[in-house]
C-alpha atoms as a PDB file:
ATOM      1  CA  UNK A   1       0.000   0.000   0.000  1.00  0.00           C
ATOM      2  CA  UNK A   2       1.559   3.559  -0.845  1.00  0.00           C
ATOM      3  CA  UNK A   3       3.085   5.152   1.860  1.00  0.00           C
ATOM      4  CA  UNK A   4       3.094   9.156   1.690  1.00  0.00           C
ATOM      5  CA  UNK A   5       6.781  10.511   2.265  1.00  0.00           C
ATOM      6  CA  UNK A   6       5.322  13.857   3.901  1.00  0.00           C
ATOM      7  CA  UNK A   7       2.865  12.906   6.681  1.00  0.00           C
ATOM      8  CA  UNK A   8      -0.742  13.919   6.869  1.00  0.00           C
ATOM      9  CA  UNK A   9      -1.880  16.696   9.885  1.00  0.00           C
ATOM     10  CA  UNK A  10      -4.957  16.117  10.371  1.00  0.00           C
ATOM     11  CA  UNK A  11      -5.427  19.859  12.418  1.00  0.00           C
ATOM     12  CA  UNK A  12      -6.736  21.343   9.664  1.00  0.00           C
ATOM     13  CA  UNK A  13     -10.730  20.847   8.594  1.00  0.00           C
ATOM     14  CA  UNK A  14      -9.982  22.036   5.022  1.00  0.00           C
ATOM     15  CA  UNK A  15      -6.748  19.813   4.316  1.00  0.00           C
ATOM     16  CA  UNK A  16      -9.126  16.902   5.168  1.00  0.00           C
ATOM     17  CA  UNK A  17     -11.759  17.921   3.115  1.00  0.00           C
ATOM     18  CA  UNK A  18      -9.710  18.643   0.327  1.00  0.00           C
ATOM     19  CA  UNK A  19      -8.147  15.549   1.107  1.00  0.00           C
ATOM     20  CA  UNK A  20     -11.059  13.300   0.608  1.00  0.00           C
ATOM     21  CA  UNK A  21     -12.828  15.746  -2.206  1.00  0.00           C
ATOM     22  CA  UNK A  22      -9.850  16.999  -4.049  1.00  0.00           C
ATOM     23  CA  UNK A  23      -9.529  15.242  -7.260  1.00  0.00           C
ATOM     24  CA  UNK A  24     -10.674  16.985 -10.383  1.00  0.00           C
ATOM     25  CA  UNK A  25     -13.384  14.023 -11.291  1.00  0.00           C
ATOM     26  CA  UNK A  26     -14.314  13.232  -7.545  1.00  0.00           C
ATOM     27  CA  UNK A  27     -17.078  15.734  -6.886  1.00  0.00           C
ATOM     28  CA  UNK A  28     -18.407  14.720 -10.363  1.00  0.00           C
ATOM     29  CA  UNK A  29     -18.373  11.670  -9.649  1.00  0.00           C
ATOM     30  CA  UNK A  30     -19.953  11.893  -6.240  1.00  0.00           C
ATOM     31  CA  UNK A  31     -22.811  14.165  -7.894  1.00  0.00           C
ATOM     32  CA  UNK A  32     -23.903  11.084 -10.286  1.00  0.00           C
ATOM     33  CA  UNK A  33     -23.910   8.722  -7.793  1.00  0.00           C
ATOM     34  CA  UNK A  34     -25.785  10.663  -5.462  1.00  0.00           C
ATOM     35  CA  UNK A  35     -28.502  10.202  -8.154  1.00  0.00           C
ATOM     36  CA  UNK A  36     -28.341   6.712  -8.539  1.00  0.00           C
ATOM     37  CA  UNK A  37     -25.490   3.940  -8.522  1.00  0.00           C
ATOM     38  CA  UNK A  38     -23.442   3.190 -11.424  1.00  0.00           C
ATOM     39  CA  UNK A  39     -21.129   0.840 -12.892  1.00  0.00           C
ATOM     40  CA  UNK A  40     -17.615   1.327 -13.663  1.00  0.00           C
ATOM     41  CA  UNK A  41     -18.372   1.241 -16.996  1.00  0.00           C
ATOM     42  CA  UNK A  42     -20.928   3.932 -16.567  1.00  0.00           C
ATOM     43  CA  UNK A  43     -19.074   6.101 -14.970  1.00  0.00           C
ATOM     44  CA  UNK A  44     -16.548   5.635 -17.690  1.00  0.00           C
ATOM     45  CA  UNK A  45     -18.847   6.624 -20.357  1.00  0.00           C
ATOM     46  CA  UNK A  46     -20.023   9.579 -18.226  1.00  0.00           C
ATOM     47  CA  UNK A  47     -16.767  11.147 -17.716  1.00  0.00           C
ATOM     48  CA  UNK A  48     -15.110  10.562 -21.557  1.00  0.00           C
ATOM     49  CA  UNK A  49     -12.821  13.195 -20.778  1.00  0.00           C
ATOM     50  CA  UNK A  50     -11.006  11.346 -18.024  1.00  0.00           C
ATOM     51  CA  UNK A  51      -8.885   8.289 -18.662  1.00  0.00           C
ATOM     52  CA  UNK A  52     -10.183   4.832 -17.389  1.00  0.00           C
ATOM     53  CA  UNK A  53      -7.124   4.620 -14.847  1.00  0.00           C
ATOM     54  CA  UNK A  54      -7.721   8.221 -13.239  1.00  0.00           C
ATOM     55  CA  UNK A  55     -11.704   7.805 -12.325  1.00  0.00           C
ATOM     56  CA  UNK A  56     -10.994   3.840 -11.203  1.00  0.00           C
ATOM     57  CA  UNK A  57      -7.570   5.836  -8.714  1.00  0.00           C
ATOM     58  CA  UNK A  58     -10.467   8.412  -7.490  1.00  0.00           C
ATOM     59  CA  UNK A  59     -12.944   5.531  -7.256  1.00  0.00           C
ATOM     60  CA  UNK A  60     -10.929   4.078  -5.496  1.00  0.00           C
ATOM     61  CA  UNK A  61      -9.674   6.375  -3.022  1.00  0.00           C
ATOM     62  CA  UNK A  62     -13.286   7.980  -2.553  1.00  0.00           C
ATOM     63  CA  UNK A  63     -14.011   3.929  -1.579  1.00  0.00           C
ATOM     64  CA  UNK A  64     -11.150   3.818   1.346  1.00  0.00           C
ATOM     65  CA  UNK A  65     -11.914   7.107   3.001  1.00  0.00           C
ATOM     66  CA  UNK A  66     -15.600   5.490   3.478  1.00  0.00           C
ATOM     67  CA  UNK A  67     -17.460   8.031   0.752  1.00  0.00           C
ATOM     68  CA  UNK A  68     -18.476   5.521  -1.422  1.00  0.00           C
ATOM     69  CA  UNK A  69     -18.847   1.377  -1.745  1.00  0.00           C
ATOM     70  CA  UNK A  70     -18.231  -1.014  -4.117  1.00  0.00           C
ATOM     71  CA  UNK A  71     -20.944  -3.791  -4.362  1.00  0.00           C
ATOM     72  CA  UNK A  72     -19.558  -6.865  -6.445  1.00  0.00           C
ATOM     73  CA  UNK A  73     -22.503  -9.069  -7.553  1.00  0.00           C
ATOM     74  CA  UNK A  74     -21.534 -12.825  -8.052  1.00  0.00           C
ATOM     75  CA  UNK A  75     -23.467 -13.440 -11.036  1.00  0.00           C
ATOM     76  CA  UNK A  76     -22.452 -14.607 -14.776  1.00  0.00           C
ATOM     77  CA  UNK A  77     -21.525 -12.268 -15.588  1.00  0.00           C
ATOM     78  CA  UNK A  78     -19.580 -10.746 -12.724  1.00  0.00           C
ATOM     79  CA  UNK A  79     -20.011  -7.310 -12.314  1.00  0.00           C
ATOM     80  CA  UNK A  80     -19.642  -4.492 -10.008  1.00  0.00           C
ATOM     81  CA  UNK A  81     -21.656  -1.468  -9.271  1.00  0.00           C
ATOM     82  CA  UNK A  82     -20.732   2.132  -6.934  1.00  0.00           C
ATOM     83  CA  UNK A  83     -23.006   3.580  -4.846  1.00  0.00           C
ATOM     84  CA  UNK A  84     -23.145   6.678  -2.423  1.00  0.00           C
ATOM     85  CA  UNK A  85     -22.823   6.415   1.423  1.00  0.00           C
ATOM     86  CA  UNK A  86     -24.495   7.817   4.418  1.00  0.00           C
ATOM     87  CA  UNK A  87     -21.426   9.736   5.137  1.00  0.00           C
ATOM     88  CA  UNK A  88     -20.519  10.183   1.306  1.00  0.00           C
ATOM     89  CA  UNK A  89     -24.783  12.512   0.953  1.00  0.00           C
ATOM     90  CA  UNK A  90     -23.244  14.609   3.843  1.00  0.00           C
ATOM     91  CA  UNK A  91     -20.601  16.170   1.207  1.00  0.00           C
ATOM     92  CA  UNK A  92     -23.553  17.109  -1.286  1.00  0.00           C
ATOM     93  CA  UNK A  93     -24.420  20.474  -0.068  1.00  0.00           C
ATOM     94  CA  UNK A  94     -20.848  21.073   0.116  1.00  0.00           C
ATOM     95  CA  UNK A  95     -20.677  19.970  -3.478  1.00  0.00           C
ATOM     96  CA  UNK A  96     -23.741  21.516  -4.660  1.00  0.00           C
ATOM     97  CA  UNK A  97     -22.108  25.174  -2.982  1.00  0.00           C
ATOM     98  CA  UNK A  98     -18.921  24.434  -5.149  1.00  0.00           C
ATOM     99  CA  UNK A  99     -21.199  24.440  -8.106  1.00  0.00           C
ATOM    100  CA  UNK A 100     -23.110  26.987  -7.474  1.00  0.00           C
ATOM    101  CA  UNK A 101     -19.428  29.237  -7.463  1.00  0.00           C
ATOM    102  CA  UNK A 102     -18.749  27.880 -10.209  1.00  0.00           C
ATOM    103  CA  UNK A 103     -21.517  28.822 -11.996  1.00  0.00           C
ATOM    104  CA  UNK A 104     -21.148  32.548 -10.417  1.00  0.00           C
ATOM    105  CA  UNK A 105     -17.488  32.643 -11.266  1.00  0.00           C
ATOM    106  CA  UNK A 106     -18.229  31.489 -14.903  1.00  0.00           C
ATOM    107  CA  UNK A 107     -18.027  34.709 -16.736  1.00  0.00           C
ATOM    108  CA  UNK A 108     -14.718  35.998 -15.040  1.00  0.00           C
ATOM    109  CA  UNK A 109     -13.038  32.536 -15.700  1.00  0.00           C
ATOM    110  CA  UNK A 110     -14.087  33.021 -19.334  1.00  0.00           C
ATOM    111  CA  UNK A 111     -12.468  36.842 -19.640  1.00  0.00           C
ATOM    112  CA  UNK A 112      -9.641  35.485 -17.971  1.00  0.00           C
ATOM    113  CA  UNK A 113      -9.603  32.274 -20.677  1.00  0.00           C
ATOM    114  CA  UNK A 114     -10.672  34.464 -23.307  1.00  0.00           C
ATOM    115  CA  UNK A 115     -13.703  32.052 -23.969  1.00  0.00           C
ATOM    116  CA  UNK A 116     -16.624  34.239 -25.569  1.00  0.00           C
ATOM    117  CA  UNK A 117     -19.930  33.587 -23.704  1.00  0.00           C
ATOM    118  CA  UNK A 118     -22.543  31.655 -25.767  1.00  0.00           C
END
């Protein structure tokens, strides 16, 4: 299991969060599950822009810090399916405030992009 070279404080609320949330697919990824579960395959398909390997890393780390679970049905053919926990709908709002930024913060990060409004 990897080992981190610089240990983790855990004094700080935000380093956490970040911590467990910081990934540039995670939040996304926690938004569509929050709707219903998915496959890995699903997901996949949902998030073309990301390679395979980087949404089954955040998958995977989002499933060790408790945010998500991995259900594994033992059926021909096997197959695996993500879903959303308890704990996992308590970062929502959070989430859901992050977008809503966003969404403010749209038209500056265009002027500053130069990305025309359409």
């Amino acid at each position: 299991m990897y080992k981190r070279k610089i240990p983790f404080e855990i004094d700080c609320g935000i380093k956490i969060t970040m911590e467990v949330i910081g990934g540039k697919w995670k939040s996304c990824i926690l938004q569509s599950l929050n709707k219903e579960p998915m496959r890995p395959s699903e997901l996949h398909k949902e998030f073309s822009d990301a390679s395979p390997r980087v949404i089954n890393q955040q998958l995977k780390e989002l499933e060790i810090h408790g945010i998500i679970q991995k259900k594994i049905f033992a059926e021909f053919p096997p197959h695996s399916q993500y879903s959303i926990t308890d704990i996992g709908k308590t970062l929502i709002p959070i989430i859901d405030q992050i977008e809503k930024w966003g969404d403010s913060f749209r038209p500056t990060m265009g002027k500053i992009l130069g990305i025309k409004e359409s």
